[in-house]
Structure formats: C-alpha cells, structure tokens
N, C-alpha and C. Protein backbone atom coordinates (compact mmCIF):
# COMPACT_ATOMS: atom_id res chain seq x y z
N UNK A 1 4.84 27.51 1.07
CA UNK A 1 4.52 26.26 0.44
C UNK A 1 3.06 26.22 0.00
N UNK A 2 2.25 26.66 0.75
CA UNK A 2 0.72 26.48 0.61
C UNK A 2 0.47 27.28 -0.78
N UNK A 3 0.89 28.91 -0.62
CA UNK A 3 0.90 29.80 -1.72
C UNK A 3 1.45 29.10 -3.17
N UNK A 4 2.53 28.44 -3.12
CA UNK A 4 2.81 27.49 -4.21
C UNK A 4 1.56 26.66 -5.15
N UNK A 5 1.24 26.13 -3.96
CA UNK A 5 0.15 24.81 -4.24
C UNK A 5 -1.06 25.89 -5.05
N UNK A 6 -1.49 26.94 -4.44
CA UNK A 6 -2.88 27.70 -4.84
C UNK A 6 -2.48 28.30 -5.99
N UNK A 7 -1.37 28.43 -6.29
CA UNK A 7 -0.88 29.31 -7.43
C UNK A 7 -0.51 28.37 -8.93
N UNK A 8 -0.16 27.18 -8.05
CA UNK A 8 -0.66 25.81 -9.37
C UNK A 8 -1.52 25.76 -9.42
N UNK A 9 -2.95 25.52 -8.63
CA UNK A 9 -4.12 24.92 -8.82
C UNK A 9 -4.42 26.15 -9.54
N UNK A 10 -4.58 27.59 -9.50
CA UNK A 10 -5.40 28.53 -10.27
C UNK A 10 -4.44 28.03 -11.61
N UNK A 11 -3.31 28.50 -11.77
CA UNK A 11 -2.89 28.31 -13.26
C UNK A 11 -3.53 26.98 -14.21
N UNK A 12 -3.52 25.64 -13.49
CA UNK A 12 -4.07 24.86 -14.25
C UNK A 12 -5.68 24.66 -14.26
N UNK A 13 -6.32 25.77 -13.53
CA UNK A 13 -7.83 26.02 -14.13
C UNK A 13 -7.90 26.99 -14.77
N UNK A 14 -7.08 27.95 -15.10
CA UNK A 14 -6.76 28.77 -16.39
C UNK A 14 -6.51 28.17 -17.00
N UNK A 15 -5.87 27.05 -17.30
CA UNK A 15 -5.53 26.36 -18.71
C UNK A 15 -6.82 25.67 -19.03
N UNK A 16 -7.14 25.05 -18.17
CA UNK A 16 -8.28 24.07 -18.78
C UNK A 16 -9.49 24.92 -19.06
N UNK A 17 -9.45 26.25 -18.94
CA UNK A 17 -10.77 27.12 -18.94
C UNK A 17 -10.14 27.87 -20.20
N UNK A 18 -9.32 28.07 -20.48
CA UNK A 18 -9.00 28.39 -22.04
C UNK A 18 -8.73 27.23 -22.95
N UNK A 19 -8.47 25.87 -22.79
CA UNK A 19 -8.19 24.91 -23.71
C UNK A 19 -9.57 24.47 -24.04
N UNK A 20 -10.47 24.50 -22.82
CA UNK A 20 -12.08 23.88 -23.22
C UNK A 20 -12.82 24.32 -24.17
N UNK A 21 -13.21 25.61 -24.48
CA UNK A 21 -13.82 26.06 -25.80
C UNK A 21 -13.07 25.53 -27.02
N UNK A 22 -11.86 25.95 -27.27
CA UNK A 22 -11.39 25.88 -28.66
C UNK A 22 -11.71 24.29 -28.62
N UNK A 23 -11.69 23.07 -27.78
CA UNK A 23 -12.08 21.78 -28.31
C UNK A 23 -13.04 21.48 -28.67
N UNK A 24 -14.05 22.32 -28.37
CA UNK A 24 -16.15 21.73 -28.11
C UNK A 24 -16.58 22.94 -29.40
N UNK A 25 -15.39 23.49 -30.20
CA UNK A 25 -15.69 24.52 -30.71
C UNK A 25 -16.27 24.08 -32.70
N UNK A 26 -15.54 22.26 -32.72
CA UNK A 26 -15.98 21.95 -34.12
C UNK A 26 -16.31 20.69 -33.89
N UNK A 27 -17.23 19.63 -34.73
CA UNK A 27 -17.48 19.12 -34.54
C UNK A 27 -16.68 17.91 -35.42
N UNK A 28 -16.60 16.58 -34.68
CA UNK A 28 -15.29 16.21 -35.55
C UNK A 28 -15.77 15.02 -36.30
N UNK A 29 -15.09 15.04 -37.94
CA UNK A 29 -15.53 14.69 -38.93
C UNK A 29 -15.62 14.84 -40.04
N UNK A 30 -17.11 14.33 -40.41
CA UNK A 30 -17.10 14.95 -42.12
C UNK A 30 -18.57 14.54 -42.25
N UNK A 31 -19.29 15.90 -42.80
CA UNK A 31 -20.68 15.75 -43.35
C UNK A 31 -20.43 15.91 -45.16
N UNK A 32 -21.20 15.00 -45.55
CA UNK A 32 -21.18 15.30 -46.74
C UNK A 32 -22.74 14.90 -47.34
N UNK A 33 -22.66 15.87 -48.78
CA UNK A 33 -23.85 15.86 -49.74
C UNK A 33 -23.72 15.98 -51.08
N UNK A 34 -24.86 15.44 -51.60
CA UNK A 34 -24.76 15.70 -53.06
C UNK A 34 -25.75 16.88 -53.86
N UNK A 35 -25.06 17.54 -54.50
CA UNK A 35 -25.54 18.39 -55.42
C UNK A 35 -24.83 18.79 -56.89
N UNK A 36 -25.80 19.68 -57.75
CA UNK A 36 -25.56 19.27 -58.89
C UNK A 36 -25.05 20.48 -59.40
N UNK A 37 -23.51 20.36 -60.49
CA UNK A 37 -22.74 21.54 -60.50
C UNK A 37 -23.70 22.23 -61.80
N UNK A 38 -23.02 23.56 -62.39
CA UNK A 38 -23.72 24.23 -63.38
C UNK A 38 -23.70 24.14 -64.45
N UNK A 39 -23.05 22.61 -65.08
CA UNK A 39 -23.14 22.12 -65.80
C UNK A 39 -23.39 20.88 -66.04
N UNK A 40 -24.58 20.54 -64.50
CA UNK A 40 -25.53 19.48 -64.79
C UNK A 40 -25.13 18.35 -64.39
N UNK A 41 -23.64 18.29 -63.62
CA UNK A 41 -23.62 17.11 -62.93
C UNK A 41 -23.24 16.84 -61.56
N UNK A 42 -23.59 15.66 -61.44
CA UNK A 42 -23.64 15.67 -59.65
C UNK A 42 -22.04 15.58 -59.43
N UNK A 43 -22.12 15.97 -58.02
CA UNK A 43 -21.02 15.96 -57.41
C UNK A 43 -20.86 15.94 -56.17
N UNK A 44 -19.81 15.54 -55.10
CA UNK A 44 -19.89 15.14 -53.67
C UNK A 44 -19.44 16.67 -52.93
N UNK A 45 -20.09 17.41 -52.19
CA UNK A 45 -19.66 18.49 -51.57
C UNK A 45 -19.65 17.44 -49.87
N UNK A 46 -19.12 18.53 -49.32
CA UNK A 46 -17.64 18.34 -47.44
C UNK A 46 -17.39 19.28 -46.91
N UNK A 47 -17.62 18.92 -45.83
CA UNK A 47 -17.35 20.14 -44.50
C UNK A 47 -16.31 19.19 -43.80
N UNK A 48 -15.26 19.38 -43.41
CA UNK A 48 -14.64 18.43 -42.59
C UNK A 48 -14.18 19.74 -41.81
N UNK A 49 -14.41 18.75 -40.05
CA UNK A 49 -14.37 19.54 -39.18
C UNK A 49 -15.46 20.83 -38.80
N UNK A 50 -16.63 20.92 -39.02
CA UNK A 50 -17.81 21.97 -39.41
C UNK A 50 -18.03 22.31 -37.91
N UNK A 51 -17.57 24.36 -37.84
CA UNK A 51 -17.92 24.90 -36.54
C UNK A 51 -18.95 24.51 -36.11
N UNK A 52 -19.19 24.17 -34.53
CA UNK A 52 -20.32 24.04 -34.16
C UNK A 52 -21.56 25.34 -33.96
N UNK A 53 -22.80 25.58 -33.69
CA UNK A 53 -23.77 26.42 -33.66
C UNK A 53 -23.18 27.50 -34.38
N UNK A 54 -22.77 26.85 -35.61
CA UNK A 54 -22.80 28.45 -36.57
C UNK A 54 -23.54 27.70 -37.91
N UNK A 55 -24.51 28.76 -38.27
CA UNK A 55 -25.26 28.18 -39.76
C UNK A 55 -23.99 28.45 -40.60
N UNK A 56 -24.07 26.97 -41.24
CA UNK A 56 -23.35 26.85 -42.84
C UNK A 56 -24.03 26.80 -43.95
N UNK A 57 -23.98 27.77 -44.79
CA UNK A 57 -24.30 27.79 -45.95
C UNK A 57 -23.75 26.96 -46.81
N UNK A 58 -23.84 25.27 -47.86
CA UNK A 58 -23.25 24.71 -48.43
C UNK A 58 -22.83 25.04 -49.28
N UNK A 59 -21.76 25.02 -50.05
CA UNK A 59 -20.88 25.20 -51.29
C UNK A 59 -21.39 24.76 -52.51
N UNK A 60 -21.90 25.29 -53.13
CA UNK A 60 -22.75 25.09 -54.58
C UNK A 60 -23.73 24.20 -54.57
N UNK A 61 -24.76 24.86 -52.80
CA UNK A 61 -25.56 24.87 -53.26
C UNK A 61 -26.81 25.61 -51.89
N UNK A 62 -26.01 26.46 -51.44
CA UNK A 62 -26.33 27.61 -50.32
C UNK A 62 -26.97 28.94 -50.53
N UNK A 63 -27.16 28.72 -52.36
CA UNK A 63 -28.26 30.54 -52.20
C UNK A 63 -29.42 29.91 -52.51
N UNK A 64 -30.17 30.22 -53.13
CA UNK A 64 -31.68 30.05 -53.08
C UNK A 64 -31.68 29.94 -54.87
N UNK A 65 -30.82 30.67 -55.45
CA UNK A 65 -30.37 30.45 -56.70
C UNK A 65 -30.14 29.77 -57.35
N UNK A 66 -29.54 28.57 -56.61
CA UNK A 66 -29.12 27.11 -57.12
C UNK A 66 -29.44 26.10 -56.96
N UNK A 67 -30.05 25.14 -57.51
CA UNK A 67 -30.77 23.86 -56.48
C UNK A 67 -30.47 23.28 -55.49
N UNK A 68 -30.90 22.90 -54.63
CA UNK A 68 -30.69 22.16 -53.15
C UNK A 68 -29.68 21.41 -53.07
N UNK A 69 -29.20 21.00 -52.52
CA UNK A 69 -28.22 19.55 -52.54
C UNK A 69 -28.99 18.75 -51.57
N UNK A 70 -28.67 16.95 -51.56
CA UNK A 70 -29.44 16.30 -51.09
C UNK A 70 -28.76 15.11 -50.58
N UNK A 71 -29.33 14.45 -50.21
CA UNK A 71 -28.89 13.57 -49.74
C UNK A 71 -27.93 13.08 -48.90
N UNK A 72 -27.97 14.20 -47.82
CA UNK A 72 -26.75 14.25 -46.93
C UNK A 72 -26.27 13.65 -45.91
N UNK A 73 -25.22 13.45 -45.22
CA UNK A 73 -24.59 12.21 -44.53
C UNK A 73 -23.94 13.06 -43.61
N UNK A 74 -24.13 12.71 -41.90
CA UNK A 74 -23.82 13.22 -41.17
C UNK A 74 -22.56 11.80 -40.36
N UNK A 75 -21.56 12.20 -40.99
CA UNK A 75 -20.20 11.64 -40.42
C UNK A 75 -19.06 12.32 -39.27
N UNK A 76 -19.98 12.89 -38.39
CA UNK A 76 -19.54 13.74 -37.32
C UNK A 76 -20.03 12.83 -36.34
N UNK A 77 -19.67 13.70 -34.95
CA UNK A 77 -19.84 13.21 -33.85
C UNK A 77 -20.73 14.20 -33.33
N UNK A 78 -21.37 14.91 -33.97
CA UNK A 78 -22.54 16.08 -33.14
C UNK A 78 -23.71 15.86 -34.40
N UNK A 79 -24.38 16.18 -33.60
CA UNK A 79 -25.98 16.22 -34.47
C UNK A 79 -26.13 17.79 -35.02
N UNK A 80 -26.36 17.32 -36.28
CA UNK A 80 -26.82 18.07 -37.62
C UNK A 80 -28.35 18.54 -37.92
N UNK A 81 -28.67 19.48 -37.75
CA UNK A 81 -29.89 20.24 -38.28
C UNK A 81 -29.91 20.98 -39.99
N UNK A 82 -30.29 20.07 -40.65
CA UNK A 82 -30.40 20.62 -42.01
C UNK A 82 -31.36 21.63 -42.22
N UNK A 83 -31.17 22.09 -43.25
CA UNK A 83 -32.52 23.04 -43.49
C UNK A 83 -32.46 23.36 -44.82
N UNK A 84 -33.76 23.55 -45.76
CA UNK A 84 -34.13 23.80 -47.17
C UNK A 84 -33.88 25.05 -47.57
N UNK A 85 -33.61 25.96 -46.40
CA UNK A 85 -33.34 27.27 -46.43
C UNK A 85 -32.00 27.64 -46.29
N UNK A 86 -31.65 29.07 -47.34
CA UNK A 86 -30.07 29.14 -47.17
C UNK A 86 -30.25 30.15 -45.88
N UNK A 87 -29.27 30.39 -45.26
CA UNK A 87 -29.15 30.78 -43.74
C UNK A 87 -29.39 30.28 -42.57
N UNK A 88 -29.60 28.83 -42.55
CA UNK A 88 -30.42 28.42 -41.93
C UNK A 88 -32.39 28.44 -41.46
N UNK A 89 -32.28 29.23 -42.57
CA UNK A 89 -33.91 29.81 -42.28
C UNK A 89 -35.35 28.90 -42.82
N UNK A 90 -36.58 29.47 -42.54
CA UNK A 90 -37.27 28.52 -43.19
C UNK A 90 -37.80 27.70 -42.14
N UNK A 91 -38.99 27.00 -42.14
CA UNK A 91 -39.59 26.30 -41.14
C UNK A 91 -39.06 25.12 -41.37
N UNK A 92 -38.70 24.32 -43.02
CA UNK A 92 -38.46 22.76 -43.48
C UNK A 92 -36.97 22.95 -42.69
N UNK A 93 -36.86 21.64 -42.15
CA UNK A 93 -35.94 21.28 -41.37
C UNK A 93 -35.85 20.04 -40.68
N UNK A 94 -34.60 19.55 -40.50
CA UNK A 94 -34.68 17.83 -40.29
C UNK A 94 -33.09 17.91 -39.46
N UNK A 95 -33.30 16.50 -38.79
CA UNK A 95 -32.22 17.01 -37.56
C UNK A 95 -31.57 15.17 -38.17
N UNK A 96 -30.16 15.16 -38.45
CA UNK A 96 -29.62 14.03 -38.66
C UNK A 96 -28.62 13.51 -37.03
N UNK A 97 -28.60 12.36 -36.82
CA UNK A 97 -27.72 11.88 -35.64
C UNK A 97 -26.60 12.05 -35.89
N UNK A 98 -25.45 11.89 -35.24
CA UNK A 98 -24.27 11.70 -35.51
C UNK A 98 -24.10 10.38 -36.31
N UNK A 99 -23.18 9.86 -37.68
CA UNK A 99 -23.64 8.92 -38.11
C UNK A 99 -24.43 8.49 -39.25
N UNK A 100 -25.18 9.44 -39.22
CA UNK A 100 -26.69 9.04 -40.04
C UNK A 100 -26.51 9.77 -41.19
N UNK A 101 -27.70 9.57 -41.93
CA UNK A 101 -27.95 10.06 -43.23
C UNK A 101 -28.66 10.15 -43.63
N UNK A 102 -29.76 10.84 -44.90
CA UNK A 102 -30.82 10.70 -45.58
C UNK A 102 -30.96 9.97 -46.68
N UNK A 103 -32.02 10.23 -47.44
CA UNK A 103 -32.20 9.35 -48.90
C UNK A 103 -32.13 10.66 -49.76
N UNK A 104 -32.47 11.05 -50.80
CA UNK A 104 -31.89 11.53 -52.03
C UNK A 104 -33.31 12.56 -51.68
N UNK A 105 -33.87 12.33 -51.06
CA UNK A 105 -35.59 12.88 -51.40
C UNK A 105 -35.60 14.04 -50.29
N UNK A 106 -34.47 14.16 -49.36
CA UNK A 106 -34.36 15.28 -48.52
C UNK A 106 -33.15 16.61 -49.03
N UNK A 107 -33.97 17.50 -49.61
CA UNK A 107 -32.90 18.86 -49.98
C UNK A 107 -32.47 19.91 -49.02
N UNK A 108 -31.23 20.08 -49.22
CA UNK A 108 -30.76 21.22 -47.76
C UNK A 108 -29.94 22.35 -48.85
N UNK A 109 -29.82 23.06 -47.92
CA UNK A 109 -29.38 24.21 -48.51
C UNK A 109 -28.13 24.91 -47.23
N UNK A 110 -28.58 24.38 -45.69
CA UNK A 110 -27.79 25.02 -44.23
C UNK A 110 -27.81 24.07 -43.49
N UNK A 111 -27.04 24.28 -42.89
CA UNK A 111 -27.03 23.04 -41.63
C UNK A 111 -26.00 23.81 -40.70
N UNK A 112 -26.96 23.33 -39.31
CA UNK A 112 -26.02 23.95 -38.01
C UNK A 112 -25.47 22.51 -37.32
N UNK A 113 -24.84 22.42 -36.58
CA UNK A 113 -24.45 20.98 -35.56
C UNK A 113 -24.51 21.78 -33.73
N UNK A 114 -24.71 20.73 -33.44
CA UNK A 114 -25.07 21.42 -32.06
C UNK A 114 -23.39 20.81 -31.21
C-alpha cells in the first residue's frame, strides 16, 4: 500500500516537472508595433504568444536595412525589453511593463520578454 502511494506521488511530480516549462515558456498575448512597409506605408506588425528570453527580430523591420518600427505596445503579461538593435544588440534599449506602451518617438528593431 505505502509503495502505491510513493509511486503516485513521484509520477505526479514528473508530470508537473514536465508540464511547468512548456507553460512559463511564452508569454501570453500580443505585442504589437508600427512600421513602415517598402512601399511607404505604415502598417501594424504582432507577435501573439512571443517565446520568452529569446531575442525577436521584428517582421519588416528586424535588419538594420530597414527602418525601425515604433511605437510599440506591450499587450502581454511579461515585461518587454526593446531594443534599436536587430539581435537584440546595441546599448539603446527600453524595458516596457506588461500592458504598456510607447509614443511614436521610441524605434525598436528586437525585443526579448522575460
């Protein structure tokens, strides 16, 4: 009977020790920004659901090639570290709350979420 009991309790801390990462693994939501396509007009770029501690390079507008995108809106539940640099790189950098957002006058290029 006892052996029973220890042989549940390990299985269901194997479960919860493999179910815990994949949950804490994205951050849940939607960040979004504006940048301007290659034919000069703005447009709303989205990450919904954005891995956590991995640099994202944004979608038209993540090389160094293309102008910044701006004005971005952190509609997640984890805090956002932007950056002017594609790779995350670069000293310019600004950390948004969960929630929050900038004005038009802040350009990113990466953003990690913690």
């Amino acid at each position: 009977m006892r052996l029973r009991h220890h042989t549940a309790a390990a299985l269901g801390a194997l479960a919860l020790i493999i179910t815990l990462p994949n949950s804490a693994s994205a951050a849940t939501g939607q960040f979004r920004y504006t940048y301007e396509t290659d034919e000069g007009y703005e447009a709303v770029g989205f990450l919904n659901a954005p891995a956590s501690r991995q640099c994202i390079n944004l979608p038209g507008a993540g090389s160094d090639g293309l102008p910044p995108a701006y004005a971005p809106k952190n509609l997640t539940d984890a805090t956002a570290t932007v950056f002017l640099g594609a790779d995350c790189e670069g000293g310019v950098h600004y950390t948004l709350r969960p929630g929050g957002g900038a004005s038009e006058r802040l350009k990113v290029r990466s953003v990690v979420f913690s």
